[in-house]
C-alpha atoms as a PDB file:
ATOM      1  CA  UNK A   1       0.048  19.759  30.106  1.00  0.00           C
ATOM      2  CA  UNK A   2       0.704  16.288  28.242  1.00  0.00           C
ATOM      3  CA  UNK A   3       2.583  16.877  24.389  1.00  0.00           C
ATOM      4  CA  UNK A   4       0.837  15.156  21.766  1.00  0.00           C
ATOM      5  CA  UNK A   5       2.421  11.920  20.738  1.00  0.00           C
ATOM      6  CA  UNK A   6       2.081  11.701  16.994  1.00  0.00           C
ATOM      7  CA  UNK A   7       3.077   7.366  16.035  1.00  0.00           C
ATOM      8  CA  UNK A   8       4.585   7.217  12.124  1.00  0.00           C
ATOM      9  CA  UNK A   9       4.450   3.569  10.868  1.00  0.00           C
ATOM     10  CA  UNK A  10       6.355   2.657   7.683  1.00  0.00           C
ATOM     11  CA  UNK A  11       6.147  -1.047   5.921  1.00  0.00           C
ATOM     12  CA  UNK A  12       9.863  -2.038   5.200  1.00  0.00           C
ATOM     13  CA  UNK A  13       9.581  -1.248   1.920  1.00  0.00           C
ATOM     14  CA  UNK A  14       9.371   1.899   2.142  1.00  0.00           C
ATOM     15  CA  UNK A  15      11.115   2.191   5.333  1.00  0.00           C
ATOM     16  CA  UNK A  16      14.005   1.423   3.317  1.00  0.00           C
ATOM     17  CA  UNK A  17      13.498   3.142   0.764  1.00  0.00           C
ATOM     18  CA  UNK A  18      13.707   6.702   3.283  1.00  0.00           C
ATOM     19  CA  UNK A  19      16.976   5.363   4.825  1.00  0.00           C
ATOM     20  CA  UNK A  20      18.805   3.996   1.903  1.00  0.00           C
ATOM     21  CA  UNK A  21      19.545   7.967   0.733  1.00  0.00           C
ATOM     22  CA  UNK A  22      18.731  10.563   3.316  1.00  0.00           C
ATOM     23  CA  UNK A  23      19.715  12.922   1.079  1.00  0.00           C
ATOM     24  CA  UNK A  24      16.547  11.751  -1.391  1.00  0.00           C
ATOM     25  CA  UNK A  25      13.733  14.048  -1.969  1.00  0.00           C
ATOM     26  CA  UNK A  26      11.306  11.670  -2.477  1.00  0.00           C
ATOM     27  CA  UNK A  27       8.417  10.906   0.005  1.00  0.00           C
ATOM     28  CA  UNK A  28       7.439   7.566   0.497  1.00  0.00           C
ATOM     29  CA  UNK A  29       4.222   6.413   1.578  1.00  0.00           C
ATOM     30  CA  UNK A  30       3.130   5.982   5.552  1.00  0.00           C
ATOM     31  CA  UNK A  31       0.542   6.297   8.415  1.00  0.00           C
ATOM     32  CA  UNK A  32       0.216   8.661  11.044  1.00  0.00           C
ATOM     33  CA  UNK A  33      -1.843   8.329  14.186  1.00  0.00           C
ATOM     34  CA  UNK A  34      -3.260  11.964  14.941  1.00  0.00           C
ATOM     35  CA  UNK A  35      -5.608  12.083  18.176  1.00  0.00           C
ATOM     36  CA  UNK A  36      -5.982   8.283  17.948  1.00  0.00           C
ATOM     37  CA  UNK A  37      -6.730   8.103  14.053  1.00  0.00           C
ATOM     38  CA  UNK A  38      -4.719   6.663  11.369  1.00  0.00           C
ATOM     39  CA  UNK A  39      -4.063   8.877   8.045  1.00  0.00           C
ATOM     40  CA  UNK A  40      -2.323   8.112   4.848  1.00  0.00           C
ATOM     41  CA  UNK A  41       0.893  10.414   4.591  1.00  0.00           C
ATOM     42  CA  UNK A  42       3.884  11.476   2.528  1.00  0.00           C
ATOM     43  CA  UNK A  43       7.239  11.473   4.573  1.00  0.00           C
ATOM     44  CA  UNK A  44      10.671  12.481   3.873  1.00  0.00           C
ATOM     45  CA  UNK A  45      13.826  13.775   5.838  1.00  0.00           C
ATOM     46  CA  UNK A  46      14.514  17.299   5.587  1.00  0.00           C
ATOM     47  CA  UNK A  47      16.665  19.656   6.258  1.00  0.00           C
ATOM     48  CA  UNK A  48      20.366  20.801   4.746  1.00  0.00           C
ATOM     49  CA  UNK A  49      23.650  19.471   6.576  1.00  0.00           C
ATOM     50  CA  UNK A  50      21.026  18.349   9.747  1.00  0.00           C
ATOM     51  CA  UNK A  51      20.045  15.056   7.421  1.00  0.00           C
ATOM     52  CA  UNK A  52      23.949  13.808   8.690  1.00  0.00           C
ATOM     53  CA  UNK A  53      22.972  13.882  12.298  1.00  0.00           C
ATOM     54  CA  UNK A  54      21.755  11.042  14.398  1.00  0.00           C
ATOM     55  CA  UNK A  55      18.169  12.573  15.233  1.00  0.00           C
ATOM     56  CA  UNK A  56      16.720  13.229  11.712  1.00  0.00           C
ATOM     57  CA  UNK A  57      13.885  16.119  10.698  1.00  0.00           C
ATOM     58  CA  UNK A  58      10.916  15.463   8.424  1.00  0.00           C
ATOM     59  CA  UNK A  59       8.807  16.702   6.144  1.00  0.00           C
ATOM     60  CA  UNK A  60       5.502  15.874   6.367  1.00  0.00           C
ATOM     61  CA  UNK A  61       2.392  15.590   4.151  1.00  0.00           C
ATOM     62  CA  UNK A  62      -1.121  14.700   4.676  1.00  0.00           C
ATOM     63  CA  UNK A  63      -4.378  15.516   1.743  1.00  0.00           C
ATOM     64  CA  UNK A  64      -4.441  18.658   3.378  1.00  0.00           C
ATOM     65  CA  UNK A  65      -0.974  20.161   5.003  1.00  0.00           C
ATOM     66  CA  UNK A  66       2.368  20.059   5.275  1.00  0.00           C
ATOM     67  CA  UNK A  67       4.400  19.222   8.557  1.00  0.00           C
ATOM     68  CA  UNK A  68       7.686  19.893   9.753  1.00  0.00           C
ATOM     69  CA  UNK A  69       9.287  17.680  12.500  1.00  0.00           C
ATOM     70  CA  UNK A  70      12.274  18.945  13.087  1.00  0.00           C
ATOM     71  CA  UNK A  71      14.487  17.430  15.219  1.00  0.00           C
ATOM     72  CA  UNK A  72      16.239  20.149  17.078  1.00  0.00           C
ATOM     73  CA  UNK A  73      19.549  18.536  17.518  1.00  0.00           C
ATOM     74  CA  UNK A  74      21.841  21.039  17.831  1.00  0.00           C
ATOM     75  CA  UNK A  75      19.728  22.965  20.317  1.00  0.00           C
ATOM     76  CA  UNK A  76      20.075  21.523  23.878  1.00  0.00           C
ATOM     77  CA  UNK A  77      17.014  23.739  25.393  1.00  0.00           C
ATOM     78  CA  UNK A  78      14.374  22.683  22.236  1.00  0.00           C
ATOM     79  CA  UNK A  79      13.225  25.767  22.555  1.00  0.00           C
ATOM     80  CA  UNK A  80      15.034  28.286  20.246  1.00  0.00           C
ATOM     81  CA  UNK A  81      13.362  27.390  16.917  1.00  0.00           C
ATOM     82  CA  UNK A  82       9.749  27.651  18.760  1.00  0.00           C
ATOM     83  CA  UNK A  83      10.534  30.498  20.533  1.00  0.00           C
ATOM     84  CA  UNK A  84      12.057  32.225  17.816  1.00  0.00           C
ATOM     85  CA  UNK A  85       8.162  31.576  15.674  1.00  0.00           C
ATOM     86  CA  UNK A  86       6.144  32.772  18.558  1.00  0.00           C
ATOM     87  CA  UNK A  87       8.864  36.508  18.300  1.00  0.00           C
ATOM     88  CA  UNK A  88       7.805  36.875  14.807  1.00  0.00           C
ATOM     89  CA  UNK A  89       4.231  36.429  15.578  1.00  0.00           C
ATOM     90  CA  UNK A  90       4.756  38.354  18.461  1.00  0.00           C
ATOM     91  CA  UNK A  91       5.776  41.462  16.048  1.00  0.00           C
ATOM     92  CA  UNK A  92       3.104  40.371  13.620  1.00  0.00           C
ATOM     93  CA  UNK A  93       5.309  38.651  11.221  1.00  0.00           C
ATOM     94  CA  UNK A  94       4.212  35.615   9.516  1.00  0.00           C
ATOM     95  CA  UNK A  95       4.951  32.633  10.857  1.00  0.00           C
ATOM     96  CA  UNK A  96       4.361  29.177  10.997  1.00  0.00           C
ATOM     97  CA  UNK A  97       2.632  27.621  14.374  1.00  0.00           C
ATOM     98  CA  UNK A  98       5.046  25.328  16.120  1.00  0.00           C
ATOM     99  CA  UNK A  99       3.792  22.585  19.128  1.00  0.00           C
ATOM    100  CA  UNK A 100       6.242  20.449  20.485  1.00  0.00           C
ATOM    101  CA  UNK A 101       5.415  17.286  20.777  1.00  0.00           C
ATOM    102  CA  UNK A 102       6.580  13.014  20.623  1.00  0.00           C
ATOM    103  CA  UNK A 103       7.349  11.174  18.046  1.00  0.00           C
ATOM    104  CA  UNK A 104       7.814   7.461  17.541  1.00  0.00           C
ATOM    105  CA  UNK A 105       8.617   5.841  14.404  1.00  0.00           C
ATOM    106  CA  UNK A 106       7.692   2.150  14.187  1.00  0.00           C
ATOM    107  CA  UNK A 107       7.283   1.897  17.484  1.00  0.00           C
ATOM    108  CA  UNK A 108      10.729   3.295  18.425  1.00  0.00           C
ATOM    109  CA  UNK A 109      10.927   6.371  20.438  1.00  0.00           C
ATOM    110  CA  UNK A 110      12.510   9.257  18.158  1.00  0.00           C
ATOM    111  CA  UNK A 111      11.835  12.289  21.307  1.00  0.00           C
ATOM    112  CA  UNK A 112      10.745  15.415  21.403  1.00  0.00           C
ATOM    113  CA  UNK A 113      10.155  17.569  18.249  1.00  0.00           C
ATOM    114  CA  UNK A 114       9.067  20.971  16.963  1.00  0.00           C
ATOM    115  CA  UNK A 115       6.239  20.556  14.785  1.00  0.00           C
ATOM    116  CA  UNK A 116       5.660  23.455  12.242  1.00  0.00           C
ATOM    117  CA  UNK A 117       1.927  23.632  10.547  1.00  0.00           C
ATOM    118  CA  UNK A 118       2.615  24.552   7.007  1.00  0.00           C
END
């Protein structure tokens, strides 16, 4: 089974706008290609003491949800965090959905994410 590859582009504007402050929470403006279409989003990092590390987390926004990319650094396996949502469902907890999946951000390959439906 192939993971979804989700492509972020950002104009350098606002591309340096995000990475002038990670610790900013203010989105800036962007595209995302979902299933082969564009759509206008929102973007920022997230995330508390994770914004330091190399492979950042995101918040997402589109007209309609809210995304979470997160990066999953300090979890080898990149499966704790998922498997951990599917438990609580599991036990009929609320939960968000989580898909992993690929990420590139103008054009550069970030990896593999957890992506949380809001």
């Amino acid at each position: 089974m192939a993971l979804p590859v989700y492509h972020i582009s950002l104009s350098p504007t606002e591309y340096q706008q995000l990475t002038s402050n990670i610790w900013s929470e203010t989105f800036v403006n962007s595209t995302m290609q979902m299933d082969g279409k564009p759509f206008p989003i929102r973007l920022r990092y997230r995330g508390g003491h994770t914004r330091g590390y190399p492979k950042k987390s995101f918040e997402i926004r589109t007209a309609s949800r809210t995304y979470h990319f997160n990066a999953e650094y300090d979890d080898p396996s990149l499966l704790r965090n998922a498997l951990s949502f599917r438990f609580f469902e599991s036990i009929r907890v609320p939960a968000p959905s989580t898909q992993h999946c690929v990420l590139y951000l103008n054009g550069q390959l970030l990896g593999y994410t957890c992506g949380l439906k809001g």
